[in-house]
Protein backbone atom coordinates (compact mmCIF):
# COMPACT_ATOMS: atom_id res chain seq x y z
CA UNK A 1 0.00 0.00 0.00
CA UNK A 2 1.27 3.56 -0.29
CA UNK A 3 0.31 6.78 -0.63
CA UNK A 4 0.81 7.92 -3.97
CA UNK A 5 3.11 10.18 -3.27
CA UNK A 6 5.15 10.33 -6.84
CA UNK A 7 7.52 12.83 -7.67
CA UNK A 8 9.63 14.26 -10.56
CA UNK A 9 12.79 12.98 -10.74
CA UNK A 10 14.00 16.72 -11.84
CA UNK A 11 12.39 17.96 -8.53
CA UNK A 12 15.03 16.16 -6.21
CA UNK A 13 18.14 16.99 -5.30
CA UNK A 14 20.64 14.01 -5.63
CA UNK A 15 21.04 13.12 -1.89
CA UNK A 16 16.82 13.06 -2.47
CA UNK A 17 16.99 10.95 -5.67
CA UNK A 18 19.59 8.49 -3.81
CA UNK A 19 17.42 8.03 -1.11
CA UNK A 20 14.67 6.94 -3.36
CA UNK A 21 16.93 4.94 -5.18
CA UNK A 22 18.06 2.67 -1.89
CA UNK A 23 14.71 2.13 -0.95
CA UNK A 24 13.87 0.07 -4.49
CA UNK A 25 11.44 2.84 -6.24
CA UNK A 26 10.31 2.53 -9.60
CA UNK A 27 11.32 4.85 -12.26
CA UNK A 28 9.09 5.54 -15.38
CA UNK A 29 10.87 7.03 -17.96
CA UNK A 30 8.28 8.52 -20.59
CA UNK A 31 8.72 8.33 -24.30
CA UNK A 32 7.39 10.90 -26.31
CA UNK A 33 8.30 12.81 -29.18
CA UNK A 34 9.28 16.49 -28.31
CA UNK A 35 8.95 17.30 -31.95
CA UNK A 36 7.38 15.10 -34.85
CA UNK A 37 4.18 16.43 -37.18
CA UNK A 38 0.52 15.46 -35.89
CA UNK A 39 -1.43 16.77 -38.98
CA UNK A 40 -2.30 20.24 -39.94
CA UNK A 41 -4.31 20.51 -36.30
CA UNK A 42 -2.05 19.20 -33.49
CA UNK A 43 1.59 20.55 -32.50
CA UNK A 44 4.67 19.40 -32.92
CA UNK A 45 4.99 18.15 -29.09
CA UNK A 46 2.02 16.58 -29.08
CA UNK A 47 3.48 12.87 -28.08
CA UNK A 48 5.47 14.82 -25.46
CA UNK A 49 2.87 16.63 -23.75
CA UNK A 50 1.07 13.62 -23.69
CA UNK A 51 3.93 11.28 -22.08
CA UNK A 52 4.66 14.31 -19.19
CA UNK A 53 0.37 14.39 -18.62
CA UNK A 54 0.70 10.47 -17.98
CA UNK A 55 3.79 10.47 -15.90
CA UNK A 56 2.14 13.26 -14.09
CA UNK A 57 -0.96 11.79 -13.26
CA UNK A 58 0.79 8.24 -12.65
CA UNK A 59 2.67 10.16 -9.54
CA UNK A 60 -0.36 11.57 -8.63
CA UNK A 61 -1.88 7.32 -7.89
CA UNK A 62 1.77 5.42 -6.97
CA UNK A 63 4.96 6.67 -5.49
CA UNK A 64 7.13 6.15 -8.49
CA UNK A 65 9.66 8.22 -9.87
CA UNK A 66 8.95 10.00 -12.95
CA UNK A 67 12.58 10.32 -15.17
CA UNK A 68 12.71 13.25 -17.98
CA UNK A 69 10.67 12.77 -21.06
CA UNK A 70 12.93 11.12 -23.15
CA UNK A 71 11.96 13.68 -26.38
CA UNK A 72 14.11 12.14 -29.33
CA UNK A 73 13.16 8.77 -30.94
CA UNK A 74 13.10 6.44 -33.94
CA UNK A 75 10.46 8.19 -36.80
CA UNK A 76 11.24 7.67 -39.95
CA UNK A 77 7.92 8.19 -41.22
CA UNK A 78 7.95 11.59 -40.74
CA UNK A 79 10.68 13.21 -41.47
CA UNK A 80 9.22 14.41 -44.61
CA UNK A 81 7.23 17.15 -42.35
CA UNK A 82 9.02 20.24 -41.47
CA UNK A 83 9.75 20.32 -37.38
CA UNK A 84 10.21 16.53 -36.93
CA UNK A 85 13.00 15.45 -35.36
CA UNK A 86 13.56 11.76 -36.33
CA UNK A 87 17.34 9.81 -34.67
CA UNK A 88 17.93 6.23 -36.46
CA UNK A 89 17.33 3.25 -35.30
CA UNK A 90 20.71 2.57 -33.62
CA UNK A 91 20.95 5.99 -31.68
CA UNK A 92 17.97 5.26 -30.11
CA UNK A 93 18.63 2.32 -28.78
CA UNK A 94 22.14 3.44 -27.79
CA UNK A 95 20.25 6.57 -26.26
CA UNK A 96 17.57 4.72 -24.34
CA UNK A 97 20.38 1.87 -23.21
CA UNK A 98 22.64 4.38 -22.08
CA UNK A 99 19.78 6.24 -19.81
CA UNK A 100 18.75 2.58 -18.44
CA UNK A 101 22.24 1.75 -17.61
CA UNK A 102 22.68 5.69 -15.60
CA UNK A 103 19.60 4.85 -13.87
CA UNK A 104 21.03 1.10 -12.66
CA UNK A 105 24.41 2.15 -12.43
CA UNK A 106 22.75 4.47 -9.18
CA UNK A 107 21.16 1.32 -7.80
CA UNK A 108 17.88 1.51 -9.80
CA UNK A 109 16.16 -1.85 -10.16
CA UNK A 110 13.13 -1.45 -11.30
CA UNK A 111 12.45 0.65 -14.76
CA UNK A 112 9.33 1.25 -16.96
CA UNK A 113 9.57 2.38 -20.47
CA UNK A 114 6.38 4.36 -20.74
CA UNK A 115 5.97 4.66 -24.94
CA UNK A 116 3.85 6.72 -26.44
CA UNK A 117 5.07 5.91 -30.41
CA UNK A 118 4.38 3.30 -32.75
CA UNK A 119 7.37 2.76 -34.71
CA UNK A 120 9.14 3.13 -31.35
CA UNK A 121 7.77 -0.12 -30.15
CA UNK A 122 10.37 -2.84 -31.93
CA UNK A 123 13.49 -0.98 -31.00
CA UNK A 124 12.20 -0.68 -27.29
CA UNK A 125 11.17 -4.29 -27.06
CA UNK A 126 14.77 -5.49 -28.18
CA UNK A 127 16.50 -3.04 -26.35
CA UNK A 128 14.19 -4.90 -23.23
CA UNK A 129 14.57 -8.07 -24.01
CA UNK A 130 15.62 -10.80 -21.29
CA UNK A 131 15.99 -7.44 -18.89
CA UNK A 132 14.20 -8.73 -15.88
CA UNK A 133 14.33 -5.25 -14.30
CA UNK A 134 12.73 -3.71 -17.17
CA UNK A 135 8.69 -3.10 -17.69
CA UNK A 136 7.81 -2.14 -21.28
CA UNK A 137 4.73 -0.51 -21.66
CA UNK A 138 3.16 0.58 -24.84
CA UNK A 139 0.34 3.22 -25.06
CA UNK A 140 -1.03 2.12 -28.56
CA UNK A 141 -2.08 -0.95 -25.64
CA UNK A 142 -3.30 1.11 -23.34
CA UNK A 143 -6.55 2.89 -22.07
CA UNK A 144 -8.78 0.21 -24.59
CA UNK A 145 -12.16 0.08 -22.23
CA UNK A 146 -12.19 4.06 -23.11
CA UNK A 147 -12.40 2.92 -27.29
CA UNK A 148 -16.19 2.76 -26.77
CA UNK A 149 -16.43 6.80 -26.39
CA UNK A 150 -14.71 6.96 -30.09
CA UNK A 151 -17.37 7.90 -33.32
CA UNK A 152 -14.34 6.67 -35.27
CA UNK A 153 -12.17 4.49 -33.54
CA UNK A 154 -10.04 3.89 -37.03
CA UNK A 155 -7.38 5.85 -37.58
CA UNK A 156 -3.94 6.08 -35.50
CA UNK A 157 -2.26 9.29 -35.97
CA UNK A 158 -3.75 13.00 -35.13
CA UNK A 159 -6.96 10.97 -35.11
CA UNK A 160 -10.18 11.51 -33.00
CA UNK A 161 -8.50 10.03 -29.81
CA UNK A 162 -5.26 11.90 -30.21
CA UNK A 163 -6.96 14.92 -30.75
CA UNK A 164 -9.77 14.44 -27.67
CA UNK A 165 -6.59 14.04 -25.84
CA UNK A 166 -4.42 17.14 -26.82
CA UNK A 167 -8.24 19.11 -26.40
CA UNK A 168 -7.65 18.00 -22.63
CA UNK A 169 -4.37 18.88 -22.25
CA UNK A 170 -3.81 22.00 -23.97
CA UNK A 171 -7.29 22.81 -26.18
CA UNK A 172 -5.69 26.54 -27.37
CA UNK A 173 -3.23 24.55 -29.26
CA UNK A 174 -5.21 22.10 -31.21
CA UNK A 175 -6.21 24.27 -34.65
CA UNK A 176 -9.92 22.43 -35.32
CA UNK A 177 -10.55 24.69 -38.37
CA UNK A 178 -7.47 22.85 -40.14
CA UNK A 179 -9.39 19.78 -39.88
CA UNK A 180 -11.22 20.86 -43.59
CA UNK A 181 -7.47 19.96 -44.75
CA UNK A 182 -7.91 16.82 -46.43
CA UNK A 183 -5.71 14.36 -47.89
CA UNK A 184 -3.63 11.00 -47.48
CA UNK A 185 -1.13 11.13 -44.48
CA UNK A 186 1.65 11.36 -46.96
CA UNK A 187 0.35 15.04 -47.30
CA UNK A 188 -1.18 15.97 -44.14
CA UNK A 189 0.55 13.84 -41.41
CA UNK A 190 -2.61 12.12 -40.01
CA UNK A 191 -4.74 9.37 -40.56
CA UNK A 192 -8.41 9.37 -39.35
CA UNK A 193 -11.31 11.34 -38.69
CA UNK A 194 -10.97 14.11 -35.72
CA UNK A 195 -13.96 16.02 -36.11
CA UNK A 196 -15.88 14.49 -33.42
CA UNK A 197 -13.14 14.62 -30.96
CA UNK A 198 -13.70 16.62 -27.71
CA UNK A 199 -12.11 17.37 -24.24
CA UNK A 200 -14.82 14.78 -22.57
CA UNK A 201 -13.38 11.94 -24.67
CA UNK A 202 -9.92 13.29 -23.92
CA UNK A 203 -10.19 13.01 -20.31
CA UNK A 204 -11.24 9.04 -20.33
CA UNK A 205 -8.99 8.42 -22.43
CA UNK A 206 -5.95 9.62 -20.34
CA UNK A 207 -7.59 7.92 -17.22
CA UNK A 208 -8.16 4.97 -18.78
CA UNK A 209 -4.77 4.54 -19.73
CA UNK A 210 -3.24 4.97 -16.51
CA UNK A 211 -6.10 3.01 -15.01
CA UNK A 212 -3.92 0.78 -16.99
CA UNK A 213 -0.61 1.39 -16.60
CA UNK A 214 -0.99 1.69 -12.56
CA UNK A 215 -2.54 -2.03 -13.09
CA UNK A 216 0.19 -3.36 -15.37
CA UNK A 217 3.38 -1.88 -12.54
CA UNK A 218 1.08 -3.39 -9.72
CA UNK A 219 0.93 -6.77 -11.56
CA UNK A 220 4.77 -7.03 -11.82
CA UNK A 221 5.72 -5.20 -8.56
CA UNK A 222 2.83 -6.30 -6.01
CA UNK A 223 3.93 -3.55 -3.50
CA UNK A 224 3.45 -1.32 -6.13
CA UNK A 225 -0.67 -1.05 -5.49
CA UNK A 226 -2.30 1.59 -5.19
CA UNK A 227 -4.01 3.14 -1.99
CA UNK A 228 -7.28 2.29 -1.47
């Protein structure tokens, strides 16, 4: 049992963050792209925003520490947008494996890799594999008993759910009226149909997914649960 009471790793001094560390915390180190296109609507830091809002609220429910969003990643698919910032396949890795190994190297033993990208996924699951301290978590899995809210669940990129999201986190930087902007994502960066999203939808779908994730760190950790 526990209180919930999370914090920022940024927000400790290092005596703090030691202490934490000796006393076998979890540290979630969230995934998110600081800068990669989200159609002609959504802002560049979109995926980052959204990895701080569920590290935030996930310190808010257990009493993990919350790493720095980890805002450079494997994209390939859009580098053909102006403003996204794409590393290759091997950096990232190296990148993520060298921030894993700072983290243990300190006495860290349990991680979670808190992902909020797609083509992310397979370099992440390699870099984690047979790495017992390691808890991958993927949000393309998470936050599915909120899917029922969705008019139109297909999509996958600056779609309704991505969109109900950012129009909970930050609704005076989603452009709606750029939604009559049509076209394949090739042209426009997004897939889907956001016209129906909304803040309402938004908010599920953020506590659904950490509804989730707290569920998923309880099941490996057991003293990870949250207060009732």
């Amino acid at each position: 049992m526990n209180d919930g009471s999370g914090v920022w790793l940024e927000d400790l001094t290092w005596l703090e963050a030691k202490a934490r560390f000796a006393a076998n915390v979890v540290v979630v180190i969230p995934i998110g792209a600081a800068s990669k296109a989200h159609g002609p609507h959504l802002p560049l830091k979109t995926d980052a925003l959204t990895a701080r809002a569920l590290a935030q609220r996930l310190i808010e429910e257990l009493p993990v520490v919350a790493a720095p969003v980890v805002g450079f990643g494997y994209y390939p698919a859009f580098m053909a947008f102006a403003g996204s910032q794409h590393l290759s396949v091997t950096t990232f890795k190296a990148l993520l494996a060298e921030l894993v190994d700072n983290l243990r190297g300190h006495g860290v033993h349990r991680i979670v890799l808190l992902n909020t990208g797609v083509s992310t996924e397979t370099p992440i699951n390699e870099l984690a594999t047979g790495a017992d301290d390691l808890l991958v978590l993927h949000m393309r899995t998470l936050g599915t008993a909120a899917e029922a809210l969705l008019d139109v669940p297909e999509g996958g990129h600056a779609d309704e759910r991505e969109t109900s999201v950012m129009l909970a986190l930050e609704p005076r930087g989603v452009r709606m009226e750029k939604l009559t902007i049509q076209g394949p994502f090739e042209r426009t960066a997004a897939t889907g149909d956001a016209s129906t999203a909304s803040a309402f939808k938004g908010e599920r779908i953020l506590a659904a997914r950490v509804h989730d994730i707290v569920a998923a760190i309880a099941k490996r950790w057991p003293d990870m649960r949250p207060a009732s």
